[in-house]
PDB file of N, CA and C in Angstrom:
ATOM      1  N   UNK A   1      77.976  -5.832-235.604  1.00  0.00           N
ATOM      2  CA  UNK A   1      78.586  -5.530-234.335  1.00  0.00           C
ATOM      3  C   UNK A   1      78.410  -6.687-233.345  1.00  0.00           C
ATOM      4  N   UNK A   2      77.287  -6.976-233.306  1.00  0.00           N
ATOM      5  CA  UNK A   2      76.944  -8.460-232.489  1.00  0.00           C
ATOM      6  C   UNK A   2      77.529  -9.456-233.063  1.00  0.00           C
ATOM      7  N   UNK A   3      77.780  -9.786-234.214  1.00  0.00           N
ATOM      8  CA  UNK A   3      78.699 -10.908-234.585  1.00  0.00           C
ATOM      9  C   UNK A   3      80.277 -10.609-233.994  1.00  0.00           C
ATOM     10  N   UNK A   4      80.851  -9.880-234.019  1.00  0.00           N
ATOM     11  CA  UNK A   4      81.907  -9.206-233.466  1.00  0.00           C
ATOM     12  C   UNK A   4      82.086  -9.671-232.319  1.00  0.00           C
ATOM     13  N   UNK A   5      81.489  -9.372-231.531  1.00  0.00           N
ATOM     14  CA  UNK A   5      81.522  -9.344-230.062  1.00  0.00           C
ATOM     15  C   UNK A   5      81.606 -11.244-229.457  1.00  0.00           C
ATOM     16  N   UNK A   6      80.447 -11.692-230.644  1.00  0.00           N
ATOM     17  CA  UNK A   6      80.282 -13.184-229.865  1.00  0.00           C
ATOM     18  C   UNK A   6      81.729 -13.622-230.180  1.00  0.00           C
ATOM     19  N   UNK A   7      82.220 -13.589-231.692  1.00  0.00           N
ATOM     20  CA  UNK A   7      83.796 -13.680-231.751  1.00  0.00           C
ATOM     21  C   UNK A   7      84.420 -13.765-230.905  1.00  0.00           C
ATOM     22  N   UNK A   8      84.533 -12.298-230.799  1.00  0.00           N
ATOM     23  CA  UNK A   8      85.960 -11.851-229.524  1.00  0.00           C
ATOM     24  C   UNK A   8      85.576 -12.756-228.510  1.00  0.00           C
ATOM     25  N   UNK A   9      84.485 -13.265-227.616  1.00  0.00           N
ATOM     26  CA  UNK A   9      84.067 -13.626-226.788  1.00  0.00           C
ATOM     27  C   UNK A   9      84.625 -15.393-226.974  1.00  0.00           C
ATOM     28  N   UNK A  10      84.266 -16.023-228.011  1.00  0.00           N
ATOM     29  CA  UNK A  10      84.297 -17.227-228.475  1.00  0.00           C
ATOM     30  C   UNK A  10      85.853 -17.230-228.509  1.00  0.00           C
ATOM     31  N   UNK A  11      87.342 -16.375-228.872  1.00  0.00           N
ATOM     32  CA  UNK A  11      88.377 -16.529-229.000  1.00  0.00           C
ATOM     33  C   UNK A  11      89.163 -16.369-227.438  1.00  0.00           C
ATOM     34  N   UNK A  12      88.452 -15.255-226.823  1.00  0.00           N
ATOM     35  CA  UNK A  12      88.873 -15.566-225.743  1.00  0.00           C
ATOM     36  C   UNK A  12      88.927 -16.933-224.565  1.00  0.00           C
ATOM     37  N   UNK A  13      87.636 -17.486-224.860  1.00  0.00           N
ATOM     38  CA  UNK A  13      87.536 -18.354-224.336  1.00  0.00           C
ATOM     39  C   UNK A  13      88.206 -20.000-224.386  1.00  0.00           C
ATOM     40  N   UNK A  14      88.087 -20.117-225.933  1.00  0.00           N
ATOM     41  CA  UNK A  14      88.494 -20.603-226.855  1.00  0.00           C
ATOM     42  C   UNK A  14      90.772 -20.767-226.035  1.00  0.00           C
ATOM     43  N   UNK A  15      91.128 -19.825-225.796  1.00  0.00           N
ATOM     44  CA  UNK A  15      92.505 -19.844-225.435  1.00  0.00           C
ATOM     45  C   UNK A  15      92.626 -19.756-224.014  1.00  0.00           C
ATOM     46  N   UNK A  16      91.754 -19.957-223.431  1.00  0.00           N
ATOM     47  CA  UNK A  16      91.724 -19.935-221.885  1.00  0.00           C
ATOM     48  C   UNK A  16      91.566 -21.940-221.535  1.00  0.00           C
ATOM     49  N   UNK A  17      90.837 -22.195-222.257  1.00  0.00           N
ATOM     50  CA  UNK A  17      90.655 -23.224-222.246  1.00  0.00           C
ATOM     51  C   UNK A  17      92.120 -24.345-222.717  1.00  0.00           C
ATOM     52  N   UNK A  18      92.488 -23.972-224.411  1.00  0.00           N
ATOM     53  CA  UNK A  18      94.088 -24.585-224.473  1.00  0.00           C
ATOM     54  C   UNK A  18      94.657 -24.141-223.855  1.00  0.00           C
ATOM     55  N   UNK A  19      95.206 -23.013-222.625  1.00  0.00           N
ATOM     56  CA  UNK A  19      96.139 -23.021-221.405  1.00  0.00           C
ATOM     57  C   UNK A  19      95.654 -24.039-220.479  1.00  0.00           C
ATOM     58  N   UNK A  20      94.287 -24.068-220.057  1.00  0.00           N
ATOM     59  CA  UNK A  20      94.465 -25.140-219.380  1.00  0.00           C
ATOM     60  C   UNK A  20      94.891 -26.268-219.654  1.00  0.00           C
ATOM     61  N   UNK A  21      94.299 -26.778-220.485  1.00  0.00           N
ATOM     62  CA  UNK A  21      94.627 -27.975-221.339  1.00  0.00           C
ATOM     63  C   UNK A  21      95.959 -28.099-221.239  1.00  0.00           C
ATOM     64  N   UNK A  22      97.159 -27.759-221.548  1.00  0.00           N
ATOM     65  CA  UNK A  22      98.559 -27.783-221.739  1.00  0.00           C
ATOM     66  C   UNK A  22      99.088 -27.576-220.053  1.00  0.00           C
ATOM     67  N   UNK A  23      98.427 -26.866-219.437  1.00  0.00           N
ATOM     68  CA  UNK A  23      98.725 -26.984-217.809  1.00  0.00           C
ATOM     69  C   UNK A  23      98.321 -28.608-217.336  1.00  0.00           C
ATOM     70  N   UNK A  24      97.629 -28.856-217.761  1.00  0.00           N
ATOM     71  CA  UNK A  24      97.007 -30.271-217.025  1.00  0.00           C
ATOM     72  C   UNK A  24      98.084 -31.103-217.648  1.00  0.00           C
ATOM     73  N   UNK A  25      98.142 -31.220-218.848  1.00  0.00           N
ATOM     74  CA  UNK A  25      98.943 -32.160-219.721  1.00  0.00           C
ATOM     75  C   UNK A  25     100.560 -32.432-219.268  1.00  0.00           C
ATOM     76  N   UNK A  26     100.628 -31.224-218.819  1.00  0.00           N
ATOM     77  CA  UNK A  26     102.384 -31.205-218.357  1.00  0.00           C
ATOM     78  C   UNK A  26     102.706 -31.609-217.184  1.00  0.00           C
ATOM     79  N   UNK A  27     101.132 -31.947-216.149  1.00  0.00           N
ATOM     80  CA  UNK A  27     101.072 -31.975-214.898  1.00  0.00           C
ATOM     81  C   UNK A  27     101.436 -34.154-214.687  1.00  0.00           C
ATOM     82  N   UNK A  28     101.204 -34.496-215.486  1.00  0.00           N
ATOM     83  CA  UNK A  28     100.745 -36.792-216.114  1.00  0.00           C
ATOM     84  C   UNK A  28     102.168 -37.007-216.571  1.00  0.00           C
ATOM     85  N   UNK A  29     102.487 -38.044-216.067  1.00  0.00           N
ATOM     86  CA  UNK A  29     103.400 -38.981-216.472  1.00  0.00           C
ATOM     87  C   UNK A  29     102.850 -39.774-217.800  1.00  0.00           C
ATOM     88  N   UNK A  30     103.404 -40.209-218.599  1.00  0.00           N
ATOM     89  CA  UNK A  30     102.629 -40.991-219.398  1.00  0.00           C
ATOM     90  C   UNK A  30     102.616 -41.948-218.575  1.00  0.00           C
ATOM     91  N   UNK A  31     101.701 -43.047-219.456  1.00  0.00           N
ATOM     92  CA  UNK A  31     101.046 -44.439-218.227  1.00  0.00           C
ATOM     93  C   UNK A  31     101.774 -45.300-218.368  1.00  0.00           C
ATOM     94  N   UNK A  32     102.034 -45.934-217.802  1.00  0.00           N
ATOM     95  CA  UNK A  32     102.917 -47.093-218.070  1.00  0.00           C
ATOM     96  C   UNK A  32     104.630 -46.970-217.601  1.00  0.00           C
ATOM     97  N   UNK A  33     105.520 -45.822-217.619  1.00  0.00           N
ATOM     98  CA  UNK A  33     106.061 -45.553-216.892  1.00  0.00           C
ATOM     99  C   UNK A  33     106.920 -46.173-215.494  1.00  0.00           C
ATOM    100  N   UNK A  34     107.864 -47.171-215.769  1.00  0.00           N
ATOM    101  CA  UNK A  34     107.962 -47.448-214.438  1.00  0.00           C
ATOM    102  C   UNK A  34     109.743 -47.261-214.144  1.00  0.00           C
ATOM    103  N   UNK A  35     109.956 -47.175-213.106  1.00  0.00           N
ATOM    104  CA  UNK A  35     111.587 -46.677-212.645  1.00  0.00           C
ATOM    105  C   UNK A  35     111.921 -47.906-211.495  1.00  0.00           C
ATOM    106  N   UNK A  36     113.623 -48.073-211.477  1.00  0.00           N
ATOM    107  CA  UNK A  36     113.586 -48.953-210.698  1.00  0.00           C
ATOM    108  C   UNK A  36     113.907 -48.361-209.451  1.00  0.00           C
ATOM    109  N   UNK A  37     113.982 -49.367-208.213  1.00  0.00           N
ATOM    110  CA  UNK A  37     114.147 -48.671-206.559  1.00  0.00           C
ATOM    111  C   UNK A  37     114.898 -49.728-206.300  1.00  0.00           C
ATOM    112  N   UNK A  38     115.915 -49.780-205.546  1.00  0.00           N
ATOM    113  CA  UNK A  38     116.196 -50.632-205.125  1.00  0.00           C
ATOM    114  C   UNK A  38     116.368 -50.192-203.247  1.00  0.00           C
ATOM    115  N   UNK A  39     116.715 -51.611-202.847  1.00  0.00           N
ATOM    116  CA  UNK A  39     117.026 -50.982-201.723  1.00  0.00           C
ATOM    117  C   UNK A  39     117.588 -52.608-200.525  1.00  0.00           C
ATOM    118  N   UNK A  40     117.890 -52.661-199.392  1.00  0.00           N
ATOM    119  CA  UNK A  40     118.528 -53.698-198.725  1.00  0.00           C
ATOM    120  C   UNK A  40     117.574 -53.576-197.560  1.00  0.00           C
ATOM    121  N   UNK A  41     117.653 -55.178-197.168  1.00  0.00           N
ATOM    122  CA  UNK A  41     116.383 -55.081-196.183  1.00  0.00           C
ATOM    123  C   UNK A  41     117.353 -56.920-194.622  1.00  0.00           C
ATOM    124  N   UNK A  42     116.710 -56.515-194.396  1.00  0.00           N
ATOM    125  CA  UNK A  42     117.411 -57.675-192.978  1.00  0.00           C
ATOM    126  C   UNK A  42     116.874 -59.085-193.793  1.00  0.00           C
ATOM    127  N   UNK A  43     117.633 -60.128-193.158  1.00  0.00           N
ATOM    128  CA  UNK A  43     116.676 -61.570-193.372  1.00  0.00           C
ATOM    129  C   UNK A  43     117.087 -61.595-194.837  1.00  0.00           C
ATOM    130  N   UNK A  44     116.981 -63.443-195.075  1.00  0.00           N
ATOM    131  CA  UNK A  44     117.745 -63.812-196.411  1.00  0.00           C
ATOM    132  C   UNK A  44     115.697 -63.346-197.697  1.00  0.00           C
ATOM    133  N   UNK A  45     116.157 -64.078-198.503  1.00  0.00           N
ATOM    134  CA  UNK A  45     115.167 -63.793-199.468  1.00  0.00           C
ATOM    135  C   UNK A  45     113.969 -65.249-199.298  1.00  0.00           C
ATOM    136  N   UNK A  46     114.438 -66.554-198.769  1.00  0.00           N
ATOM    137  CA  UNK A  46     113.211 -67.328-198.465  1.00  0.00           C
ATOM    138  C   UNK A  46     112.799 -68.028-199.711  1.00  0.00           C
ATOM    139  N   UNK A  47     111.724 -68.596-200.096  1.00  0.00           N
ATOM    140  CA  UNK A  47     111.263 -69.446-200.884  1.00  0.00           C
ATOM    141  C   UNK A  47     110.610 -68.432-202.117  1.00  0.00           C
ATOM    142  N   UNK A  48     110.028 -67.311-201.823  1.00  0.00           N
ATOM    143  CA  UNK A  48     109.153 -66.605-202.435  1.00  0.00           C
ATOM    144  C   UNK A  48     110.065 -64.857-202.172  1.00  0.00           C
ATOM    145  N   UNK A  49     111.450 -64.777-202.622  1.00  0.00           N
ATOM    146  CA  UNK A  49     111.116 -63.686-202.527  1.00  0.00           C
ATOM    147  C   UNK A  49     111.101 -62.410-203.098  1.00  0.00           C
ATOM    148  N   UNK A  50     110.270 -62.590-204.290  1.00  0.00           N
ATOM    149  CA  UNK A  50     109.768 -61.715-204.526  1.00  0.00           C
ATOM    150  C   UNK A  50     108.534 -60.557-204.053  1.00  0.00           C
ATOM    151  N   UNK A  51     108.003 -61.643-203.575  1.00  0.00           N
ATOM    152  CA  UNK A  51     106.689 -61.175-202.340  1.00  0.00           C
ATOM    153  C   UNK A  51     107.272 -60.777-201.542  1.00  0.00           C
ATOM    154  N   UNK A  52     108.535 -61.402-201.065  1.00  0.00           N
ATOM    155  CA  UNK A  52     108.467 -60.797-199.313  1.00  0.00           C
ATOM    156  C   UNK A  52     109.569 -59.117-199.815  1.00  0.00           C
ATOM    157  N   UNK A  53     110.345 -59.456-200.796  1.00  0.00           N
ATOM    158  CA  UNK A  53     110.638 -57.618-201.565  1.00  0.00           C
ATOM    159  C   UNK A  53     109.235 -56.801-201.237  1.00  0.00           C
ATOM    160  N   UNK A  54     108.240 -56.962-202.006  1.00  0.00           N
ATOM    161  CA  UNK A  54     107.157 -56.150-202.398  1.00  0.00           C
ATOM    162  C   UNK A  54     106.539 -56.265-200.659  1.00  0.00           C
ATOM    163  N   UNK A  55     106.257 -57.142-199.840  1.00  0.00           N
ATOM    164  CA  UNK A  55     105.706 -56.487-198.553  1.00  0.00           C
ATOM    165  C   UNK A  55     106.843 -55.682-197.907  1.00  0.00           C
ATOM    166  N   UNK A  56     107.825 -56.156-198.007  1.00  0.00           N
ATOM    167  CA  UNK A  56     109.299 -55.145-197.416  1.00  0.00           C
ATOM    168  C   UNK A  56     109.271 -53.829-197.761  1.00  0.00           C
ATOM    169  N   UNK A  57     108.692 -53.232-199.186  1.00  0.00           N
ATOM    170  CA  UNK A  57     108.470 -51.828-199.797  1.00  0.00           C
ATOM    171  C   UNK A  57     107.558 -51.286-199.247  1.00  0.00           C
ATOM    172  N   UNK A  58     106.039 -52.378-198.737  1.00  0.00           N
ATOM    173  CA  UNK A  58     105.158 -51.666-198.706  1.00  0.00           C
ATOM    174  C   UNK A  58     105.004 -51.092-196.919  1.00  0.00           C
ATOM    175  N   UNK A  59     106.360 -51.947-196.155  1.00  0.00           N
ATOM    176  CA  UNK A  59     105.870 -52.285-194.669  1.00  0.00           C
ATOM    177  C   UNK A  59     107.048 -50.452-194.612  1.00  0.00           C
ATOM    178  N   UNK A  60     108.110 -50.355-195.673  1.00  0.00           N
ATOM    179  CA  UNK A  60     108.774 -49.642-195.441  1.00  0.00           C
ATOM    180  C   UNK A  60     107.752 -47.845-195.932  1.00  0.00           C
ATOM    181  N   UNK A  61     106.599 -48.307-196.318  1.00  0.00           N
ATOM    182  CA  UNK A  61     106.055 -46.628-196.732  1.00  0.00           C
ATOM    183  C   UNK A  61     106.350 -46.358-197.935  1.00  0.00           C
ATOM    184  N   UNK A  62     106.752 -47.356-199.130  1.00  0.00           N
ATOM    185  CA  UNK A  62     106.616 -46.834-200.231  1.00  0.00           C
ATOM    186  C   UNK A  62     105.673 -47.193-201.073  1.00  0.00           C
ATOM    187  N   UNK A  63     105.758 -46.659-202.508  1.00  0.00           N
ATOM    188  CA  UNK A  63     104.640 -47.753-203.556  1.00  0.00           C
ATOM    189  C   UNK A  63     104.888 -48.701-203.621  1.00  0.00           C
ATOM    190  N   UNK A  64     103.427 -49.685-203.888  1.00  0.00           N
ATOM    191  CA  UNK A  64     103.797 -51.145-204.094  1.00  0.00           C
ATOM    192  C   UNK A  64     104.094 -51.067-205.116  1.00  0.00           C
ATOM    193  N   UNK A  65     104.818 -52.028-205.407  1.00  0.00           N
ATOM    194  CA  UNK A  65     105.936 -52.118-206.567  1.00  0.00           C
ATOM    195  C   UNK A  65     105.023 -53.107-206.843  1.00  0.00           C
ATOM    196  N   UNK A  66     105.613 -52.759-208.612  1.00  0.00           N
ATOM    197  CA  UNK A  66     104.704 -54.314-209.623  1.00  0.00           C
ATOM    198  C   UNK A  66     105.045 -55.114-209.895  1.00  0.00           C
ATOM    199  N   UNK A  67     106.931 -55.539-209.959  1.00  0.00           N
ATOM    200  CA  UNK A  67     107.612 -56.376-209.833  1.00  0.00           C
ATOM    201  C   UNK A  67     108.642 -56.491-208.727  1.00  0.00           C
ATOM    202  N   UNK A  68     109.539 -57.541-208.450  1.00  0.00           N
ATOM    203  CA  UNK A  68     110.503 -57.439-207.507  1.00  0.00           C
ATOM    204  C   UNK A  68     111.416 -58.751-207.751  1.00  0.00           C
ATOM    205  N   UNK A  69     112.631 -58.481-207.648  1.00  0.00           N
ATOM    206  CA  UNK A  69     113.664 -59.599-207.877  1.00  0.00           C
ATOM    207  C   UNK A  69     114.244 -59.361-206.623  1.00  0.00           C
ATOM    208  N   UNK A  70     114.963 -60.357-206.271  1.00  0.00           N
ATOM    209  CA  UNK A  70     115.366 -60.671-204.729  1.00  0.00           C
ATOM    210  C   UNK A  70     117.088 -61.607-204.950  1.00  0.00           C
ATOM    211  N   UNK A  71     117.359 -61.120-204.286  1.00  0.00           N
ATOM    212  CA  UNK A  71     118.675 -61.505-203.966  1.00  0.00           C
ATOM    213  C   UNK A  71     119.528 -61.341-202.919  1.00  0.00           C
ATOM    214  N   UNK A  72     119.878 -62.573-201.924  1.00  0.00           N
ATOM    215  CA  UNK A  72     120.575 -62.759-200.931  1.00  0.00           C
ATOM    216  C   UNK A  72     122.185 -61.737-200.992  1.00  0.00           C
ATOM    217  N   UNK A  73     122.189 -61.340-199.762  1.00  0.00           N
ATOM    218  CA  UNK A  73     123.523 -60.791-199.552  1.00  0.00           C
ATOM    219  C   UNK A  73     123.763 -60.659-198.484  1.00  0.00           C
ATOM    220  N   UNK A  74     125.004 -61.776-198.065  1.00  0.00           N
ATOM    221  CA  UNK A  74     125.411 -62.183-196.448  1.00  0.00           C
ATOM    222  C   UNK A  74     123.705 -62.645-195.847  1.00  0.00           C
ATOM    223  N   UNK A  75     123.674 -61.743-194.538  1.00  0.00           N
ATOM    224  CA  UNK A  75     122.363 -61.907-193.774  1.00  0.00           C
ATOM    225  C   UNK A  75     121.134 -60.940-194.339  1.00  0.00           C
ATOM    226  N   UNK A  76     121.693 -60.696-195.226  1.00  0.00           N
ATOM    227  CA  UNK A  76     120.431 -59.518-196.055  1.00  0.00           C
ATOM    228  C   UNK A  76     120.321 -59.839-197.540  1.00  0.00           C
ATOM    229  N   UNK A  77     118.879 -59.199-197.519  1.00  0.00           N
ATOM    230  CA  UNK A  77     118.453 -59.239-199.200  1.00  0.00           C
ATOM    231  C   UNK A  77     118.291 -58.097-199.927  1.00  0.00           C
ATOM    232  N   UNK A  78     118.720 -58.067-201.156  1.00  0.00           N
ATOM    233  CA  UNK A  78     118.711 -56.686-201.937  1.00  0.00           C
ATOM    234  C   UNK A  78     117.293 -57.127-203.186  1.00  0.00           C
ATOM    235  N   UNK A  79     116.318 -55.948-203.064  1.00  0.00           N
ATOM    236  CA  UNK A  79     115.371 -56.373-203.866  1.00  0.00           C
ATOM    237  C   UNK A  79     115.415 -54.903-204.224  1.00  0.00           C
ATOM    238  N   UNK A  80     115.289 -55.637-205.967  1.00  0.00           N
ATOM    239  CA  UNK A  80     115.311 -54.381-206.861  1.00  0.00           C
ATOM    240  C   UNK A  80     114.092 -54.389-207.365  1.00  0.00           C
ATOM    241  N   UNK A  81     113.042 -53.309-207.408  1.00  0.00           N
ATOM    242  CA  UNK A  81     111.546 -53.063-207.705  1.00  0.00           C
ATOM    243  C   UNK A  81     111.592 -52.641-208.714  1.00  0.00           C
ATOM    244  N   UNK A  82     110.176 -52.328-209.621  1.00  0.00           N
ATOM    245  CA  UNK A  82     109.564 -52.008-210.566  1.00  0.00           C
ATOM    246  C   UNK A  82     108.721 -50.644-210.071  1.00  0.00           C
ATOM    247  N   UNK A  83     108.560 -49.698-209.722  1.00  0.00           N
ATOM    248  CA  UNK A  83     107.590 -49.005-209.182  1.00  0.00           C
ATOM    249  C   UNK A  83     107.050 -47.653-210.142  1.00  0.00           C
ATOM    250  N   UNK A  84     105.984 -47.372-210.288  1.00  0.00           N
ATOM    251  CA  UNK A  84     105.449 -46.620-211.060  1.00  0.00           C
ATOM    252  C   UNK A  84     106.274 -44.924-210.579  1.00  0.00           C
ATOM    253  N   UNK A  85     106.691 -44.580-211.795  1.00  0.00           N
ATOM    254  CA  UNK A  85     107.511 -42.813-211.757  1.00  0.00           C
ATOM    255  C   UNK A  85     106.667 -41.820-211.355  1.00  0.00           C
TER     256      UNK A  85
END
């Protein structure tokens, strides 16, 4: 009867635990993951600008982005980011 019981006890627990597990799991992006953003900003692109993309993202409130390509258009620059999903 006592073997019984630790059972039931051990199975219950036992499936409380893989729900969590599968709740957490569904909750992660895998790593590595990245999507692009783009977006248009004032002022040409400059000597460096890939940097001045990535402070432009970060001055605008988003993630810093891990890459950035830059490209002039008219009096503005269009920088297309790398930013984690």
């Amino acid at each position: 009867m006592r073997s019984a019981t630790v059972f039931m006890v051990c199975c219950i627990l036992m499936s409380f635990i893989l729900i969590n597990v599968r709740d957490v799991e569904a909750g992660f992006t895998p790593m590595g993951s990245l999507c692009d953003e783009k977006d248009i900003f004032i002022g040409r692109c400059g000597h460096d600008g890939s940097e001045r993309c990535i402070n432009d993202f970060v001055k605008k409130g988003a993630i810093t982005p891990y890459s950035c390509e830059c490209n002039n258009f008219r009096k503005k620059h269009i920088c297309r980011c790398q930013i984690p999903c």
